[in-house]
Every structure is written in structure tokens, then in C-alpha cells.
C-alpha atoms as a PDB file:
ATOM      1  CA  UNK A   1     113.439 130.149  97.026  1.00  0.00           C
ATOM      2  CA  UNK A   2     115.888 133.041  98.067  1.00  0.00           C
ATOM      3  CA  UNK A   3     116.652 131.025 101.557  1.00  0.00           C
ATOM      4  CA  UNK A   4     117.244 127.523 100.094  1.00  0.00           C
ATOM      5  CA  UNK A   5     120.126 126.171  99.516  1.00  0.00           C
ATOM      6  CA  UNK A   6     119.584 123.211  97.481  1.00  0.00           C
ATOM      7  CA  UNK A   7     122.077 120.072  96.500  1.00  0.00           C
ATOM      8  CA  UNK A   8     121.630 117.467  93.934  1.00  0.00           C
ATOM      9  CA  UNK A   9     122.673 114.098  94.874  1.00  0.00           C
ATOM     10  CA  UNK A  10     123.320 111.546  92.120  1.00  0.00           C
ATOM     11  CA  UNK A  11     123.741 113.089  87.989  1.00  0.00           C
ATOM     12  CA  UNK A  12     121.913 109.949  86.252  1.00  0.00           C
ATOM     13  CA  UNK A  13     119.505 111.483  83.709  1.00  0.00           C
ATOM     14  CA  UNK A  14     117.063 112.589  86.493  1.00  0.00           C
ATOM     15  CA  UNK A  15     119.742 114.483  88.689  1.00  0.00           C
ATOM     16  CA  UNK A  16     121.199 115.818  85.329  1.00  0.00           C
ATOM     17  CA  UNK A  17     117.787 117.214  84.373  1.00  0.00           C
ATOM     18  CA  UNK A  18     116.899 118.089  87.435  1.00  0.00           C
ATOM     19  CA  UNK A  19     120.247 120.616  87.988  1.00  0.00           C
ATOM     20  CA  UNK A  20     119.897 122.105  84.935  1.00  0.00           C
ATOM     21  CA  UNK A  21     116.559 122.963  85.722  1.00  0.00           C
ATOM     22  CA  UNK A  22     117.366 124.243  88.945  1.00  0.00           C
ATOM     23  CA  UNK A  23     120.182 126.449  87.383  1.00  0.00           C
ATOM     24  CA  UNK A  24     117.912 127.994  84.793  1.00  0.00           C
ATOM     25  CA  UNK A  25     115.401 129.096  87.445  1.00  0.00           C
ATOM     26  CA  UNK A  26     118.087 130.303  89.417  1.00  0.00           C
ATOM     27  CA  UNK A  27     116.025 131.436  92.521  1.00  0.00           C
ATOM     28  CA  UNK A  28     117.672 129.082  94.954  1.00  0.00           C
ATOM     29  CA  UNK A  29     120.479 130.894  96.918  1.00  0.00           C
ATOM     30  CA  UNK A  30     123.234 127.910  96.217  1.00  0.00           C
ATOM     31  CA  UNK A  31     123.257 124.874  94.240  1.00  0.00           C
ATOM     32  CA  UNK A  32     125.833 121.918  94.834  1.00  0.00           C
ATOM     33  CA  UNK A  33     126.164 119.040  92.641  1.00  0.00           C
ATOM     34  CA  UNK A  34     127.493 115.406  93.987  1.00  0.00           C
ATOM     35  CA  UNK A  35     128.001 112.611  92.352  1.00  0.00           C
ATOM     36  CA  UNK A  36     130.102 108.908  93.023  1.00  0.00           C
ATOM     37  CA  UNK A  37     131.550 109.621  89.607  1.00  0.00           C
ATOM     38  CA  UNK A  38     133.103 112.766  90.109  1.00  0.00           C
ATOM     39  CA  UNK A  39     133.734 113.554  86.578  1.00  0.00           C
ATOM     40  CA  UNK A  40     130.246 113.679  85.515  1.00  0.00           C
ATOM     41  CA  UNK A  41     129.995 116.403  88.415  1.00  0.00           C
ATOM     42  CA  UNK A  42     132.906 118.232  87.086  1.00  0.00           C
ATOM     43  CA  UNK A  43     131.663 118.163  83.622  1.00  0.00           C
ATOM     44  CA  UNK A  44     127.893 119.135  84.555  1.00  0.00           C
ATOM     45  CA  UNK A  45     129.414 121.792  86.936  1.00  0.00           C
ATOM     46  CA  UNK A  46     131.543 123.087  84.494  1.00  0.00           C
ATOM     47  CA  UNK A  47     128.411 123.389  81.895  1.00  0.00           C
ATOM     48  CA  UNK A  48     126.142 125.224  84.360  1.00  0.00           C
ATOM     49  CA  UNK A  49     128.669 127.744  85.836  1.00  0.00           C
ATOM     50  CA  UNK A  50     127.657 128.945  89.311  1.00  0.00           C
ATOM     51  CA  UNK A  51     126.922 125.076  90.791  1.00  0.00           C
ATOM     52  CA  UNK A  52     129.654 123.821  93.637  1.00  0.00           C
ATOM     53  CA  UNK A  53     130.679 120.245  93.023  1.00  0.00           C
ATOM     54  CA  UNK A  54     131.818 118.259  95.404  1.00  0.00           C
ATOM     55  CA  UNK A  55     133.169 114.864  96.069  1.00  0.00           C
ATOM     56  CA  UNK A  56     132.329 114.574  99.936  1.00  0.00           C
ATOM     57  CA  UNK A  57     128.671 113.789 101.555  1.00  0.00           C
ATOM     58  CA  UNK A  58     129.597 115.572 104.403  1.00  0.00           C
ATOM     59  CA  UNK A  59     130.043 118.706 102.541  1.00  0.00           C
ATOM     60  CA  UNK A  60     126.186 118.178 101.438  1.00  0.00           C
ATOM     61  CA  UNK A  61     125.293 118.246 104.376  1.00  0.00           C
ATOM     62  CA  UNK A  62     126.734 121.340 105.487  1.00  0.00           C
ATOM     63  CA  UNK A  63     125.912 123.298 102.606  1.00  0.00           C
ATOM     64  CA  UNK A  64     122.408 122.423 101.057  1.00  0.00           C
ATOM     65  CA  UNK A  65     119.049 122.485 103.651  1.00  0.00           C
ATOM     66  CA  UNK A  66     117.069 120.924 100.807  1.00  0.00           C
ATOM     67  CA  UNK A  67     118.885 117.632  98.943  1.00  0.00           C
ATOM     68  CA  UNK A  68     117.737 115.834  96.241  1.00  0.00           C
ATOM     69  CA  UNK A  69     118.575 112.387  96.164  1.00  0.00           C
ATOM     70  CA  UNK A  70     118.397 111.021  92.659  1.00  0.00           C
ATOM     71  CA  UNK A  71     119.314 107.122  92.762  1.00  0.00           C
ATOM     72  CA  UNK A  72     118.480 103.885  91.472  1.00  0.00           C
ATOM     73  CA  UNK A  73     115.101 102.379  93.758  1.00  0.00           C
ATOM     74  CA  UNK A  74     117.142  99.243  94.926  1.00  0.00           C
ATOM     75  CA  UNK A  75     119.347 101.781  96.414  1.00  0.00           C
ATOM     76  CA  UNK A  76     117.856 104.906  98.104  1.00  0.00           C
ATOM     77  CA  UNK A  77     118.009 103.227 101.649  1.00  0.00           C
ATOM     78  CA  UNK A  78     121.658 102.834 101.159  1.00  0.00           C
ATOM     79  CA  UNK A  79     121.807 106.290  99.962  1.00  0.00           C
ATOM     80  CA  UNK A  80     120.341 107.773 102.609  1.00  0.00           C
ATOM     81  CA  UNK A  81     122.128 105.743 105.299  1.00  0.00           C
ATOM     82  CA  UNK A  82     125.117 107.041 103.624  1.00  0.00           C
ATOM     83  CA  UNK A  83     124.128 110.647 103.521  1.00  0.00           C
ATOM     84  CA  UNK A  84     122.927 109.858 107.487  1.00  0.00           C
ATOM     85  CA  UNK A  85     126.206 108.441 108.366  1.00  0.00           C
ATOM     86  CA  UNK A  86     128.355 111.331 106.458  1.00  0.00           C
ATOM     87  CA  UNK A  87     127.246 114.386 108.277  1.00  0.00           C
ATOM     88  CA  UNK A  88     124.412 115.779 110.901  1.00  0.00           C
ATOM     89  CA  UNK A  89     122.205 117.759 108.643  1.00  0.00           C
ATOM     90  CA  UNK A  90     121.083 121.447 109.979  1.00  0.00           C
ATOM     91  CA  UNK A  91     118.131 122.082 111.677  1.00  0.00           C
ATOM     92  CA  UNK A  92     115.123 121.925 109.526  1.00  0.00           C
ATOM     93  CA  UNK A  93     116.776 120.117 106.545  1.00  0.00           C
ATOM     94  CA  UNK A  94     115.411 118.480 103.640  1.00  0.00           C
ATOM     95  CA  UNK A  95     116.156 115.218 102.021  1.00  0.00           C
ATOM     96  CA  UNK A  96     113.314 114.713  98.682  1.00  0.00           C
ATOM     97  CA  UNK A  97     114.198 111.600  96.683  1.00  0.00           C
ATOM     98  CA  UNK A  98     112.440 111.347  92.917  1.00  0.00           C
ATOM     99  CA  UNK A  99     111.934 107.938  92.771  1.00  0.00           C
ATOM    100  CA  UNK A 100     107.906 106.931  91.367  1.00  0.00           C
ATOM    101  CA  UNK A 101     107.451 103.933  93.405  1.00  0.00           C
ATOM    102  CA  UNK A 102     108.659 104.198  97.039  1.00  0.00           C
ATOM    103  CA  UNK A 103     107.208 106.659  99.431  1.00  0.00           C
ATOM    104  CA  UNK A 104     108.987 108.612 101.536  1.00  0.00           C
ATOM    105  CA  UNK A 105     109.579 105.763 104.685  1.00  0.00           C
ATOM    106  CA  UNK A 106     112.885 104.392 102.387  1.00  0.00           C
ATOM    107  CA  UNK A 107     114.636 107.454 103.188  1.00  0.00           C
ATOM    108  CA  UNK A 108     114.350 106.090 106.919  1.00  0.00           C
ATOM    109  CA  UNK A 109     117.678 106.088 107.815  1.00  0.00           C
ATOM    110  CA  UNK A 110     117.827 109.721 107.058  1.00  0.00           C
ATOM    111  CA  UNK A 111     115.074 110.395 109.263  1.00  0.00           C
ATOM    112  CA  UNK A 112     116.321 108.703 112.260  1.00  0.00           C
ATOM    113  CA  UNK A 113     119.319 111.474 112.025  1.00  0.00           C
ATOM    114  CA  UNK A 114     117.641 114.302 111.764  1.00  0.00           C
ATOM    115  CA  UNK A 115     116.129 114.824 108.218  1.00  0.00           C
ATOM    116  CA  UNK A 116     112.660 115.923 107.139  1.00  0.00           C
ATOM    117  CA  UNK A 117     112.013 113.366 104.230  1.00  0.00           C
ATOM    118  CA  UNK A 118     109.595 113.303 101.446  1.00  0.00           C
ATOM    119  CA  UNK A 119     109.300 112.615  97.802  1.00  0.00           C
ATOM    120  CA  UNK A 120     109.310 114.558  94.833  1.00  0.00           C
ATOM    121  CA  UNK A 121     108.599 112.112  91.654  1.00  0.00           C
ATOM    122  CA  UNK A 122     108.623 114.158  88.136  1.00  0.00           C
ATOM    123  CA  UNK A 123     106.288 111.954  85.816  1.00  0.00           C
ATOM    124  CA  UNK A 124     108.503 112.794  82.756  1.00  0.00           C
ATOM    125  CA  UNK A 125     110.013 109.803  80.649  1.00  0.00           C
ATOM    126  CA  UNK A 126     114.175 110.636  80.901  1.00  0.00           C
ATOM    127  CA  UNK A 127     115.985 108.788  78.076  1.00  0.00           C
ATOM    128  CA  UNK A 128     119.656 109.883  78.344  1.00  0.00           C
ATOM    129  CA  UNK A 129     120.919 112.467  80.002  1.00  0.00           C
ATOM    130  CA  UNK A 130     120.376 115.570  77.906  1.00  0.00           C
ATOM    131  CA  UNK A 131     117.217 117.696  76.410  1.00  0.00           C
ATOM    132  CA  UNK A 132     114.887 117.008  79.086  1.00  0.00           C
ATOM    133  CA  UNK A 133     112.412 120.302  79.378  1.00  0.00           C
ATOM    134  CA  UNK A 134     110.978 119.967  83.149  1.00  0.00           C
ATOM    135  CA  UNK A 135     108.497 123.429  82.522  1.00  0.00           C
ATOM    136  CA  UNK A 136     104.685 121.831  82.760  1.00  0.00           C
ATOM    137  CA  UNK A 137     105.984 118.520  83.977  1.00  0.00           C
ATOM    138  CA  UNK A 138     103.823 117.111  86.667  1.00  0.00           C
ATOM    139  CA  UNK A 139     105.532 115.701  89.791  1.00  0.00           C
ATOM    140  CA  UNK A 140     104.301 113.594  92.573  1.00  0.00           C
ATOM    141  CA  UNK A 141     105.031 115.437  96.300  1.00  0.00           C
ATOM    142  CA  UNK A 142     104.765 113.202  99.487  1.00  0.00           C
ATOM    143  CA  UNK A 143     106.189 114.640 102.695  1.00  0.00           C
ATOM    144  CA  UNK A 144     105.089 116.114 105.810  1.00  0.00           C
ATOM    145  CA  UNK A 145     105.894 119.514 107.030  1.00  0.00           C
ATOM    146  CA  UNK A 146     108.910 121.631 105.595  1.00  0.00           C
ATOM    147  CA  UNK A 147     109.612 118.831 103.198  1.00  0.00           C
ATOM    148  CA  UNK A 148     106.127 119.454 101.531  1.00  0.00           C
ATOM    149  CA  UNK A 149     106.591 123.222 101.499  1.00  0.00           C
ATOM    150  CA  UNK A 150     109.804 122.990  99.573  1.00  0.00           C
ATOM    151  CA  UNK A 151     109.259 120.757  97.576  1.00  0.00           C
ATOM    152  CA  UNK A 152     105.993 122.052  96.310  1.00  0.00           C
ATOM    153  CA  UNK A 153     108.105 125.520  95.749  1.00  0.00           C
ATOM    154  CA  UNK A 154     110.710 123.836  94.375  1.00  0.00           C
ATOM    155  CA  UNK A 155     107.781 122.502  91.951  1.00  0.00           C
ATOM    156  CA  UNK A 156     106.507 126.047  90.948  1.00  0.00           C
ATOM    157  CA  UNK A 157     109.969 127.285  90.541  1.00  0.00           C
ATOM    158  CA  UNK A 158     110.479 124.944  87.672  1.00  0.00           C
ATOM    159  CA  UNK A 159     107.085 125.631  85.976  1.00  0.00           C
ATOM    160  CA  UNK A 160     105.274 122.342  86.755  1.00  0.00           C
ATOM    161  CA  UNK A 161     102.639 120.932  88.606  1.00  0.00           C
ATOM    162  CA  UNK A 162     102.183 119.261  91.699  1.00  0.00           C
ATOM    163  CA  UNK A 163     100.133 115.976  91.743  1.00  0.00           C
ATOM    164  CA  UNK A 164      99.176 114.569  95.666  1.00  0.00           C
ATOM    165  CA  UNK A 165      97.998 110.691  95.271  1.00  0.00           C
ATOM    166  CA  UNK A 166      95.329 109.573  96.693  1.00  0.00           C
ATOM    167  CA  UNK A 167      95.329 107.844 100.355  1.00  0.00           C
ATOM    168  CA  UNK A 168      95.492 103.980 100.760  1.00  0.00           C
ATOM    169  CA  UNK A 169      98.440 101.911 100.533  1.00  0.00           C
ATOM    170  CA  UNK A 170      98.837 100.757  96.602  1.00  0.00           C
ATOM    171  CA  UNK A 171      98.084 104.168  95.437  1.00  0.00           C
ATOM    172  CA  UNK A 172     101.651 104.893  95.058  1.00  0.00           C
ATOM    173  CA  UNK A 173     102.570 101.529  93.426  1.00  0.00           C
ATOM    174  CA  UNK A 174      99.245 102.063  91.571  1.00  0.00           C
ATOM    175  CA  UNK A 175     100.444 104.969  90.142  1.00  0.00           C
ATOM    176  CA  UNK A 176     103.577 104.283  89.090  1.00  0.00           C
ATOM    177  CA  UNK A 177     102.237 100.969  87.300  1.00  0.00           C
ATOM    178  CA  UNK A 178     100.747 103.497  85.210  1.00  0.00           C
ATOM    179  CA  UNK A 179     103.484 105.426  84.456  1.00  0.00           C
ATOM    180  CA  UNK A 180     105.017 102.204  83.655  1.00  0.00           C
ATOM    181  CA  UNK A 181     102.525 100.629  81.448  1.00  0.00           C
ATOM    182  CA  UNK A 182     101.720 104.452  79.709  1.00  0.00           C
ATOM    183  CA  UNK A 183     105.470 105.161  79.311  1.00  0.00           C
ATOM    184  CA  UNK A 184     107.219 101.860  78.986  1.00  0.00           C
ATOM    185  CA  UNK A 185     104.009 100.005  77.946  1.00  0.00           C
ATOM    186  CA  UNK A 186     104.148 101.815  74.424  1.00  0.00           C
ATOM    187  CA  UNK A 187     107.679 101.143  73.946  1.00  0.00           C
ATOM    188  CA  UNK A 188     106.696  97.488  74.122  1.00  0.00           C
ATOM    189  CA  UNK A 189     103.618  97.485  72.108  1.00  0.00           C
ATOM    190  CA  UNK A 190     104.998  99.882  69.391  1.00  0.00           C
ATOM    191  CA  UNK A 191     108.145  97.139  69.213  1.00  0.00           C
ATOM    192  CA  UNK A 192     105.275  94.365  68.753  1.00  0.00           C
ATOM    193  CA  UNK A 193     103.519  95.668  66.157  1.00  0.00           C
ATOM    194  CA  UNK A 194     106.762  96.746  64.367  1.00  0.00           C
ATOM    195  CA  UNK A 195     107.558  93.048  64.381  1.00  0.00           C
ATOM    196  CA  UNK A 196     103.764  92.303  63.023  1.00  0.00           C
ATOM    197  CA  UNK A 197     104.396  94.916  60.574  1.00  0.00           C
ATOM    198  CA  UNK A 198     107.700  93.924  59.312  1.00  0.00           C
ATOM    199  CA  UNK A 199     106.371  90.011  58.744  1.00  0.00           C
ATOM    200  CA  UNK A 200     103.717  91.403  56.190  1.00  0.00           C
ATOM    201  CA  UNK A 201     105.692  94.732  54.945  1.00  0.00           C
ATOM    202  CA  UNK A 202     108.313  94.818  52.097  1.00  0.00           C
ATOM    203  CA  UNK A 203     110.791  97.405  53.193  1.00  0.00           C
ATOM    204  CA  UNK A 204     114.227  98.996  55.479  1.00  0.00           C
ATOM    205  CA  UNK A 205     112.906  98.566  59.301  1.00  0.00           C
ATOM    206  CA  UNK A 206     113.844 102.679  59.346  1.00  0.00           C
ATOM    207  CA  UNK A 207     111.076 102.927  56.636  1.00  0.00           C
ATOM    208  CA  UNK A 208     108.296 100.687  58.112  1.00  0.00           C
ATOM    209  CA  UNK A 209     108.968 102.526  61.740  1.00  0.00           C
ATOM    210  CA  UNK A 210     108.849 105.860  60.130  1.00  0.00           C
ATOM    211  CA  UNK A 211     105.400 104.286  58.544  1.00  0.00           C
ATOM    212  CA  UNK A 212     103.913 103.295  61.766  1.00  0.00           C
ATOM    213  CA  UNK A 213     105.072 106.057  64.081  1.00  0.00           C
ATOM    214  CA  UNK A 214     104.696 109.223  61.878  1.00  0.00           C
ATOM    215  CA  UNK A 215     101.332 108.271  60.594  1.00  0.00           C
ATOM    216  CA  UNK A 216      99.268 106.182  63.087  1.00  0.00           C
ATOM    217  CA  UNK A 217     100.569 107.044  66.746  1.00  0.00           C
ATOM    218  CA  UNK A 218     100.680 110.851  66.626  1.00  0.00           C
ATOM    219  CA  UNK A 219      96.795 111.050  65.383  1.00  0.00           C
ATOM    220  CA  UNK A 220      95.931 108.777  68.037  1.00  0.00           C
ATOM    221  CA  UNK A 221      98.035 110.728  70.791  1.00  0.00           C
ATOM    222  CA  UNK A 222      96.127 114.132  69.302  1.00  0.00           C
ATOM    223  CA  UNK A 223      92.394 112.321  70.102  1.00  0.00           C
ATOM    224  CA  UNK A 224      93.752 111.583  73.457  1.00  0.00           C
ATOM    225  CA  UNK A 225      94.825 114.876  74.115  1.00  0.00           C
ATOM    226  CA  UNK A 226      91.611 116.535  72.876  1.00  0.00           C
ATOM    227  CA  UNK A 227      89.091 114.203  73.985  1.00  0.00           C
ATOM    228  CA  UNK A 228      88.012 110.620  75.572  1.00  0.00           C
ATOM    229  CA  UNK A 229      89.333 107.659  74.589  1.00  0.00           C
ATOM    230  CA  UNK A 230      85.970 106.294  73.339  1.00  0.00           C
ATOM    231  CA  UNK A 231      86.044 109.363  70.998  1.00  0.00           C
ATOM    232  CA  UNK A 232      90.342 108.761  70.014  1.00  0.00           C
ATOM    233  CA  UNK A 233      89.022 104.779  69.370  1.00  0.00           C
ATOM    234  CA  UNK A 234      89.523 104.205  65.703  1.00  0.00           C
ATOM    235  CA  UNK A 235      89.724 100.505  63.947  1.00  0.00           C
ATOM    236  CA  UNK A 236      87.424  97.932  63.522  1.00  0.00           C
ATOM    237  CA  UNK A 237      86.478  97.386  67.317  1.00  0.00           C
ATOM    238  CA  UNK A 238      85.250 100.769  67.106  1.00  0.00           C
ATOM    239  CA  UNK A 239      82.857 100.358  64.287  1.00  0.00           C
ATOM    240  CA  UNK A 240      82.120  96.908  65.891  1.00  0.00           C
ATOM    241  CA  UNK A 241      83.642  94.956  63.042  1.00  0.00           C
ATOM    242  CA  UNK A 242      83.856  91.579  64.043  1.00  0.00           C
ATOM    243  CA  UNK A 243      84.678  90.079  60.720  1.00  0.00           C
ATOM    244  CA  UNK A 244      87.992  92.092  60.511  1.00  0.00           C
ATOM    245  CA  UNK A 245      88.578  90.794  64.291  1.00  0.00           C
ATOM    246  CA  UNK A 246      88.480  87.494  62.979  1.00  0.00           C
ATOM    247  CA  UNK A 247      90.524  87.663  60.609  1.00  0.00           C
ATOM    248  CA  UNK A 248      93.525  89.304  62.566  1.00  0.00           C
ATOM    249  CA  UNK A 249      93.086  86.651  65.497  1.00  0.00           C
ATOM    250  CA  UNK A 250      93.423  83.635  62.744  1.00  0.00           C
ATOM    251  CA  UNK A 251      96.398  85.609  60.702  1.00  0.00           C
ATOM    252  CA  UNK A 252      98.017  85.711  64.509  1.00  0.00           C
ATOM    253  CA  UNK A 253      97.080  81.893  65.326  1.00  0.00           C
ATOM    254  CA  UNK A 254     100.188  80.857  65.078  1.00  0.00           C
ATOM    255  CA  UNK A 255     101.973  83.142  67.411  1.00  0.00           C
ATOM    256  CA  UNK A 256     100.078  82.225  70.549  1.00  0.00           C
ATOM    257  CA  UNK A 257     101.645  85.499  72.480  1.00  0.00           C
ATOM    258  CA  UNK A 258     101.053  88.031  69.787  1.00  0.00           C
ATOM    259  CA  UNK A 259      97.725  86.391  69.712  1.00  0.00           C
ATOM    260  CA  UNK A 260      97.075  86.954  73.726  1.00  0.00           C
ATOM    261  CA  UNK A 261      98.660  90.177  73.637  1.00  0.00           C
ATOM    262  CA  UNK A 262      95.810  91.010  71.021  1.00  0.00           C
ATOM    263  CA  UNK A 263      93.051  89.143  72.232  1.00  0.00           C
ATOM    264  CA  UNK A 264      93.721  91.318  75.687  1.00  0.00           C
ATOM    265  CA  UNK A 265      93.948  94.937  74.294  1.00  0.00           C
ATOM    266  CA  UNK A 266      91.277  94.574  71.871  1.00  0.00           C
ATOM    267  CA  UNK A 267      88.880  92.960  75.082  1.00  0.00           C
ATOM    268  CA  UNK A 268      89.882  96.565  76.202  1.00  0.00           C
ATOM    269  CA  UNK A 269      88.849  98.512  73.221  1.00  0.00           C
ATOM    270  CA  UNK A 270      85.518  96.890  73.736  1.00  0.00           C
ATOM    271  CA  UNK A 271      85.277  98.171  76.912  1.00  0.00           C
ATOM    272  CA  UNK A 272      86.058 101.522  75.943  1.00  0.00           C
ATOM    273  CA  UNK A 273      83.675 101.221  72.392  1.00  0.00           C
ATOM    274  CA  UNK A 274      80.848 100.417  75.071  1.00  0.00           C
ATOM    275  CA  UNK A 275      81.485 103.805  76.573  1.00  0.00           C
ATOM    276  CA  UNK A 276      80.916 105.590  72.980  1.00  0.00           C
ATOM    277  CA  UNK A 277      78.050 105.367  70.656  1.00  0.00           C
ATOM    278  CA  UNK A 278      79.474 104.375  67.028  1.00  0.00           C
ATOM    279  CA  UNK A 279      78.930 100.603  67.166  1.00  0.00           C
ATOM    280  CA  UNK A 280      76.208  98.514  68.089  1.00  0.00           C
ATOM    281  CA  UNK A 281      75.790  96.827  71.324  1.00  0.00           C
ATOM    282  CA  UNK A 282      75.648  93.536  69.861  1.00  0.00           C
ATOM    283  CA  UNK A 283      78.498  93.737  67.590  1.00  0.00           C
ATOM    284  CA  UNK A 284      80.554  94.481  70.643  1.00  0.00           C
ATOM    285  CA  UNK A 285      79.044  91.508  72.412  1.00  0.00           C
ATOM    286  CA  UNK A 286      79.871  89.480  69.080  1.00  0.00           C
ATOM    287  CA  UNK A 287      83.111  90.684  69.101  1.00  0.00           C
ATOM    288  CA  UNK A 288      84.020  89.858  73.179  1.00  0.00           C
ATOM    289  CA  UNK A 289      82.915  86.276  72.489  1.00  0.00           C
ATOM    290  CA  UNK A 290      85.030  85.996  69.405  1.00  0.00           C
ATOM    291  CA  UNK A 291      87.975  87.351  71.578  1.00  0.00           C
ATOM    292  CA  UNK A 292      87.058  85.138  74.407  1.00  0.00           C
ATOM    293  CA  UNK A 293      87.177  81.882  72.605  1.00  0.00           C
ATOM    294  CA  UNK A 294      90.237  79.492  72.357  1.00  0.00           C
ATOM    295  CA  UNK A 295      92.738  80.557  70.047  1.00  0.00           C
ATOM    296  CA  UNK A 296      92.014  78.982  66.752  1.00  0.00           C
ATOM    297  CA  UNK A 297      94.567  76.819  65.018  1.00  0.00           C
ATOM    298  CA  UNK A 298      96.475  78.517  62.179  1.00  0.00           C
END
């Protein structure tokens, strides 16, 4: 990327881990940094050496002919009307933002003066604003034209891959859902069963987390990674044990949204036991009607 001069705008975790990445591959002819909180360009510019910051949109625009606009969803229209407003961009310009769930039609405003807009969405959970390895992460690319090109170079340039979604008009949303429930989703459910846990678990909460995390989710995680998840299944549903079923749907009767949440993973399990060949048919069946019924009374 020899020819591109590239900008960052916005140093939230993304745009943070994003510019370091950028820096490290160091193939881009310029890199400018821009932020509304100009100290955490200063300090981030200051860390990676050779970046320009800058407190002036204008100045984006005149030096970068790709830009990265990392911002909050309810505010990339704004963002680009700003960016639209502060300067016309050269010929051929850029403007990719990284959000998961809007396509590239909320950069709009940009568009109408001049921009060629896409998206660039890295499916990578960011938690803070430091440590984040990009190499092998897979982002999302939308765009048309030059925006594609660049930003499936930009893509290769920091050792990951580029995913393209499929057409129709949820796929996007559809996508990011699953980022959401995958990423998110497991935040939530390890949380729930932590509180399950702790009701029936003498102990400090650091031990009982350490308990559940280092022991049960990593060996699950491996089976995913290696194989289906009919063959990762483990627990009763898997072996079609309805008895045990039964037992942890009356121990949660009196929590009626524990219970739910339970009664509507384990209907998935099923599903996915059905796919593998370690229980029987009709202990699954057994077991979808005992997860069907009415919760019991406690």
C-alpha cells in the first residue's frame, strides 16, 4: 500500500487497534491519527512514532485518500456529515467505517461530497483499548469500486481475512446478531451460570469463576474448534438423559427466567444431539417434551 495514505478517525478501542496495526505493517505511505479528544491522539501518536495527529477534519481530508472512520453506530451519519462538511476529499478518496451492523449507505453524506464509501467490519471482540492482535482476524468488506480494493489490501496488509456476506437485505444485521449472541451471548450465559453456580457452591466468586471457566469452557471451545458441534456436545442431552433434565428444570422451578433460559438452550442441544449419533432418537423426543411442558412448581 506504497500509494495510500491512510487516516484513522476516532481512537476508541477499534481506532486504537486499528492504528497500531496499521503502524506495525507499515506499508502505507502516511498515517494520521484524529480524534475529538485530542489527548488520546497525542498520547497514541506519541506511542507509535511516525503517525501525524491532528485536531482538524479538514486536515484529513487533505492528507489521507483512504479514512477510517471508527465511531459509535448511533453516530457515523453525523460523522460523516462532519467529515463532508470539513473539507472536499481528493479525487478517488476513501471513507471505510468498521461498524458490524450498518452497511455502507450511513456514510451517505460522505458520498454526496465526493467519497467512495464502504465498510470494513473486523469480527474481533475489543475490550479496552490495548492488546488487541488484528493478524488472522476476519473482517467484513462492503464497498464498490476503489473502496473494495483498499480495503481488501488494507485487509491483507494486516494478516487477516476478508469475509463478503451474502446478498439480501438482513444478511448484514443477520450477521452481526451473531457476532452479538457468539461474543456478547457468552458473556451473558457464563454470568448466569456463575450465579447458578454460586447458589449451590461453597466458595470466593474468584474461585468458583476460575472453576467454571478454566475447566469447562476451554474444552468445549477446543471441540468447536476441531470439529461439529454435535461432536463438542457433552452433558446429559447428549447421552439423551432425560432423568438428569428433569431434575435441573425442577431444581430451577423457582426461577422462572433461569428456567426459560434453560428450557431454550437445552431445546437447542436437542437439535444439535439429533444431528450426532450418541443418543437415541426417542430419548431426545422424551427429552423435547419434558422441555416443552409448563414449568413445574418448585
Amino acid at each position: 500500500m506504497e500509494d495510500v495514505d491512510i487516516a484513522v478517525v476516532g481512537l476508541g478501542a477499534v481506532g486504537t487497534a486499528l492504528a497500531r496495526a496499521i503502524e506495525r505493517d507499515g506499508s502505507q505511505r502516511s498515517l494520521t491519527l484524529y480524534s475529538r479528544r485530542p489527548a488520546a491522539a497525542r498520547r497514541l501518536g506519541d506511542e507509535l512514532g511516525r503517525a501525524t495527529v491532528t485536531a482538524d477534519l479538514a486536515e484529513v481530508a487533505g492528507a489521507a485518500n483512504l479514512v477510517i472512520l471508527c465511531a459509535r453506530d448511533d453516530e457515523l451519519a453525523d460523522r460523516a456529515q462532519d467529515l463532508a462538511d470539513a473539507a472536499t476529499p481528493a479525487t478517488n478518496a476513501v471513507l471505510l467505517h468498521t461498524s458490524g451492523f450498518f452497511g455502507a449507505d450511513v456514510l451517505a453524506p460522505a458520498a454526496r461530497a465526493g467519497w467512495q464509501t464502504g465498510a470494513m467490519h473486523p469480527l474481533h471482540s475489543f475490550r479496552g483499548a490495548s492488546g488487541h492482535d488484528l493478524d488472522r482476524t476476519s473482517f467484513t468488506i462492503e464497498g464498490t469500486g476503489r473502496a473494495s480494493v483498499l480495503a481488501h489490501q488494507l485487509v491483507r496488509a494486516l494478516g487477516g481475512k476478508s469475509l463478503e456476506l451474502r446478498d439480501g437485505p438482513a444478511s448484514r444485521a443477520r450477521y452481526h446478531a451473531a457476532a452479538v449472541l457468539l461474543s456478547n451471548g457468552l458473556v451473558a450465559l457464563f454470568d448466569t451460570a456463575s450465579e447458578v453456580f454460586g447458589a449451590a457452591v461453597e466458595g470466593s466468586e474468584d474461585a468458583r469463576r476460575e472453576a467454571l471457566w478454566n475447566l469447562l469452557v476451554p474444552g468445549s471451545v477446543e471441540g468447536l474448534l476441531t470439529g461439529p458441534a454435535e461432536d463438542a456436545l457433552t452433558g446429559p442431552i447428549s447421552r439423551g438423559d432425560a432423568s438428569v433434565v428433569s431434575g435441573h428444570l425442577r431444581a430451577l422451578a423457582g426461577e422462572p427466567e433461569l428456567s426459560e433460559l434453560y428450557r431454550r438452550l437445552s431445546l437447542r442441544m436437542v437439535e444439535i444431539a439429533r444431528r450426532g449419533d450418541r443418543a437415541k432418537p426417542a430419548d431426545l423426543d422424551t427429552i423435547a417434551e419434558l422441555l416443552s411442558r409448563p414449568p413445574p412448581t418448585a
